[in-house]
Protein backbone atom coordinates (compact mmCIF):
# COMPACT_ATOMS: atom_id res chain seq x y z
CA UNK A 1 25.21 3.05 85.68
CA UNK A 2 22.15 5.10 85.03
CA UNK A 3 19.09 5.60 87.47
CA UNK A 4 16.92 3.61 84.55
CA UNK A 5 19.85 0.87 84.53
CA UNK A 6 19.65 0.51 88.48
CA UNK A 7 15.87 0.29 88.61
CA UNK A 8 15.71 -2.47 85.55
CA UNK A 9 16.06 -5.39 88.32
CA UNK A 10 13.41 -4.05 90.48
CA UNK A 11 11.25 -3.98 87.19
CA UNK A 12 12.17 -7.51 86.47
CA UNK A 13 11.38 -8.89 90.05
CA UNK A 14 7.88 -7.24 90.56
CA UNK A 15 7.02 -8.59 87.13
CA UNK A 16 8.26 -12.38 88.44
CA UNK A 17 5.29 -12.62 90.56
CA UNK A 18 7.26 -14.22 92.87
CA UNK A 19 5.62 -14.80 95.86
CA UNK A 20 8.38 -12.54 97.73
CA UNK A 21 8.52 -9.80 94.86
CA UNK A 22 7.73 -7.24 96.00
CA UNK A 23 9.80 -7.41 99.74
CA UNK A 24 12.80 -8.28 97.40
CA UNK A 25 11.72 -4.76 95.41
CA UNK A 26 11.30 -2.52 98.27
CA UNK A 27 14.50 -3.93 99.88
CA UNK A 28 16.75 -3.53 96.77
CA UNK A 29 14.77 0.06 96.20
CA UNK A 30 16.08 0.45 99.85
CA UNK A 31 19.27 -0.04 99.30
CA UNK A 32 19.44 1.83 95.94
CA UNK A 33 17.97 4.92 97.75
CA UNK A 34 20.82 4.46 100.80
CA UNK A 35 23.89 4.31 98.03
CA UNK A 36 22.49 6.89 96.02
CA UNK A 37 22.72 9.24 99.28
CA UNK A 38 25.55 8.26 100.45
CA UNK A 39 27.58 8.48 96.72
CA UNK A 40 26.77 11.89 96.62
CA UNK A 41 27.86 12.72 100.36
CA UNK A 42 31.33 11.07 99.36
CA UNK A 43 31.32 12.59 95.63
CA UNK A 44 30.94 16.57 97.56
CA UNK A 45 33.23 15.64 100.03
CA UNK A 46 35.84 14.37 97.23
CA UNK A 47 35.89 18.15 95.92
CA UNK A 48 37.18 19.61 98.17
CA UNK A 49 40.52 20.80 96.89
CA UNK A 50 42.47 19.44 99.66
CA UNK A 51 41.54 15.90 98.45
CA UNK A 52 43.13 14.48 95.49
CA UNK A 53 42.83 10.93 94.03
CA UNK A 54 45.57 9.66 96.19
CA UNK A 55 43.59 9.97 99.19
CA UNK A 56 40.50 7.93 98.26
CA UNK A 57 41.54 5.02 99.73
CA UNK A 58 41.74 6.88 102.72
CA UNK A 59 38.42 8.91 102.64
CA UNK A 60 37.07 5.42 102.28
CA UNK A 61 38.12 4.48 105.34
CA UNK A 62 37.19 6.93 107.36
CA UNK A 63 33.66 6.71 106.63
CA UNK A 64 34.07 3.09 106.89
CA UNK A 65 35.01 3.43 110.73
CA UNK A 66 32.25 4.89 111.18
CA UNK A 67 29.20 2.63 112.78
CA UNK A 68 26.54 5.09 112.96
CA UNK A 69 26.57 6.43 109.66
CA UNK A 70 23.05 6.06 107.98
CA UNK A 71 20.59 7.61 105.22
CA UNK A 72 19.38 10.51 107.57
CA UNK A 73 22.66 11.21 108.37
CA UNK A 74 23.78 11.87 104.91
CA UNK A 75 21.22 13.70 103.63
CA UNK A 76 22.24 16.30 106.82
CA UNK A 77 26.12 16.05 106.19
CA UNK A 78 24.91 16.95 102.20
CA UNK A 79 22.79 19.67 103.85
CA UNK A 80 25.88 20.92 105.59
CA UNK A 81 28.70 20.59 103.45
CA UNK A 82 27.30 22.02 100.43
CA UNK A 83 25.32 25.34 100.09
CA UNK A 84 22.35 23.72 98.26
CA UNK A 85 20.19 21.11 100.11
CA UNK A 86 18.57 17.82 98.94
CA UNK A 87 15.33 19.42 100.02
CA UNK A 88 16.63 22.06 97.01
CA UNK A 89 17.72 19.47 94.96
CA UNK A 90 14.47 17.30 95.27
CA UNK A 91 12.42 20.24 94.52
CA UNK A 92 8.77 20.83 95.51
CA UNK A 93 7.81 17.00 96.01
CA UNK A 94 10.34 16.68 98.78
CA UNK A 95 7.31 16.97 101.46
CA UNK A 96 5.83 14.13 100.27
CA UNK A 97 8.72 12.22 99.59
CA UNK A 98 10.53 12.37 102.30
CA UNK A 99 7.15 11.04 104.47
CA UNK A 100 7.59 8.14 102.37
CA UNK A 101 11.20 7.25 102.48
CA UNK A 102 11.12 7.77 106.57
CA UNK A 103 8.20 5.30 106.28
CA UNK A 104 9.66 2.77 104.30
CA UNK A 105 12.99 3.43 106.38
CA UNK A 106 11.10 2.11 109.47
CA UNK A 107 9.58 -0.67 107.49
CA UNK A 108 13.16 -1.73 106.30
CA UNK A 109 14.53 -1.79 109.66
CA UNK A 110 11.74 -4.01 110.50
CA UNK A 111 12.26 -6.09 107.32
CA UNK A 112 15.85 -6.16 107.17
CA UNK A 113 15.92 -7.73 111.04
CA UNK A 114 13.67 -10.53 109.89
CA UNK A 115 10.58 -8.57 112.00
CA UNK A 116 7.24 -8.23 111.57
CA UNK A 117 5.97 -5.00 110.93
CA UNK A 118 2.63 -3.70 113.34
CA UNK A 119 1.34 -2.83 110.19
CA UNK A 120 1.39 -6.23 108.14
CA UNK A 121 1.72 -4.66 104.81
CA UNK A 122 0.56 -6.05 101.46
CA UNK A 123 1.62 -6.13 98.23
CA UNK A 124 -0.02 -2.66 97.54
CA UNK A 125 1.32 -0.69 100.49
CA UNK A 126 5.01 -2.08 99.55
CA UNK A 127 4.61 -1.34 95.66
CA UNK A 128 3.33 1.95 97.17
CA UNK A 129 6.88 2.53 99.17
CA UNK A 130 8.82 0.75 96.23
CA UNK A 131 7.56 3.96 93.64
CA UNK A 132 7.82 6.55 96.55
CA UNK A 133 11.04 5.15 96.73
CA UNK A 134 11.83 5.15 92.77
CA UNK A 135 10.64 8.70 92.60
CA UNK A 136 12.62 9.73 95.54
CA UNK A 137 15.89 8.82 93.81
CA UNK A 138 14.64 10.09 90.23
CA UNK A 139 13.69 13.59 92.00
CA UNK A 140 16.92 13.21 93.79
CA UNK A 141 19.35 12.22 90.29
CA UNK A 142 17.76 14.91 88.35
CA UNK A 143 18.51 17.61 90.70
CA UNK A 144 21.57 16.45 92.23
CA UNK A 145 22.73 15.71 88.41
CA UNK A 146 21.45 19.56 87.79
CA UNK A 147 23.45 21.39 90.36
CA UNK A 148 26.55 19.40 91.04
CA UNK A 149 26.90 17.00 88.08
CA UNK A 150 26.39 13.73 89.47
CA UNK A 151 23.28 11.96 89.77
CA UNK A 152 24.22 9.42 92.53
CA UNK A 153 23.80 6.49 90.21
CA UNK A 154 26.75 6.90 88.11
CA UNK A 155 30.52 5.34 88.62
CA UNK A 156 32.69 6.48 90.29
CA UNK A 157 31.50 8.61 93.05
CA UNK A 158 35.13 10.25 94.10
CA UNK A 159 35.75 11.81 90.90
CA UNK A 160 36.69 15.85 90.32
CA UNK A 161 33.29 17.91 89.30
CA UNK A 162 32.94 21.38 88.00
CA UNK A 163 34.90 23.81 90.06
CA UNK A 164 31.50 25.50 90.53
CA UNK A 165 30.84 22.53 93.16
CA UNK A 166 33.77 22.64 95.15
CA UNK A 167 33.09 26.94 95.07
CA UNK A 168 29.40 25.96 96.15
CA UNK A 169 30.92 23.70 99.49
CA UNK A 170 30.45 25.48 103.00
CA UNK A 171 32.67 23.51 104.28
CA UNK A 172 36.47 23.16 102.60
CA UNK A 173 37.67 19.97 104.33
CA UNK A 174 41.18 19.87 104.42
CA UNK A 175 42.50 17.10 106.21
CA UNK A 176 41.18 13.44 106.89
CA UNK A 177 40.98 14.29 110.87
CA UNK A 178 38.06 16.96 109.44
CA UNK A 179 36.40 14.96 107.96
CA UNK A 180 36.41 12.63 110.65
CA UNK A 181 34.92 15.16 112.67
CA UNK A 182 32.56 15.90 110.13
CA UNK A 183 31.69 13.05 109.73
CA UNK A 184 30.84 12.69 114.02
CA UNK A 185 29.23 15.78 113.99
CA UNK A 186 26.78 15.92 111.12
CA UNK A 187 26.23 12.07 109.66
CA UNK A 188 26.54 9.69 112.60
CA UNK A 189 23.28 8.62 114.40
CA UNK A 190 23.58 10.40 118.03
């Protein structure tokens, strides 16, 4: 998968005009943005040298157990595990961006409970989020692609990069109790 190839079914629902296209676009450009963080959490915790293909099963389920694992959350356990941070990677737009995706985030948690938002958005104002949203992950996949060689988008996430990436980690997990704890003290919600 490509970031053009996941966005193609967003592209095809907003032109449906569906009466419900554009919710169904900004949730799926939701959930695109959350995978996309969290593949490239697992992919720089995967090189690590301790961690070998034998043991994803098990890195999977450790960060299954965990309940309180969310975007935020990821985007601080990339910031800590790897010397180069998703502000970095993003580049100068990240500002800007990152207004946007903590916007639509609290829209989606509102959306995703079957809510109402305060704000009763429109079509506009969720086409708005949906591109903030789409640019987010482009900004994101270009950079992350860039400096670690994986874009978020592409299959599978716990796959061996560069060594250059596993040199570039601040943080050499070695055992699946570490990243437990890694997980608990830099990606769960407190």
């Amino acid at each position: 998968m490509t970031f053009k190839s996941e966005f193609e079914v967003i592209d095809l629902i907003l032109r449906s005009q569906l009466p419900t296209c554009f919710v169904d676009a900004f949730s799926l450009s939701v959930i695109k943005m959350e995978r996309q963080i969290r593949k490239i959490f697992t992919y720089l915790v995967f090189q690590s040298r301790a961690f070998d293909y034998k043991d994803v099963g098990a890195l999977r389920a450790v960060l299954g157990s965990s309940r309180s694992a969310y975007f935020n959350g990821f985007e601080q356990g990339i910031n800590a595990l790897y010397h180069r941070s998703v502000e970095k990677m993003i580049g100068p737009e990240y500002a800007s961006l990152s207004l946007a995706v903590n916007d639509a985030i609290a829209v989606r948690n509102k959306v995703f409970h079957g809510q109402l938002t305060d704000r009763c958005l429109q079509h506009e104002a969720l086409g708005e989020l949906c591109s903030a949203l789409r640019q987010w992950c482009f900004s994101l996949a270009n950079g992350a692609s860039e400096e670690v060689g994986f874009d978020g988008f592409e299959r599978p996430s716990f796959r061996k990069g560069p060594e250059t990436v596993a040199d570039g980690l601040r943080t050499q997990l070695q055992t699946l109790d570490e990243y437990r704890d890694f997980i608990r003290r830099h990606v769960d919600r407190r």
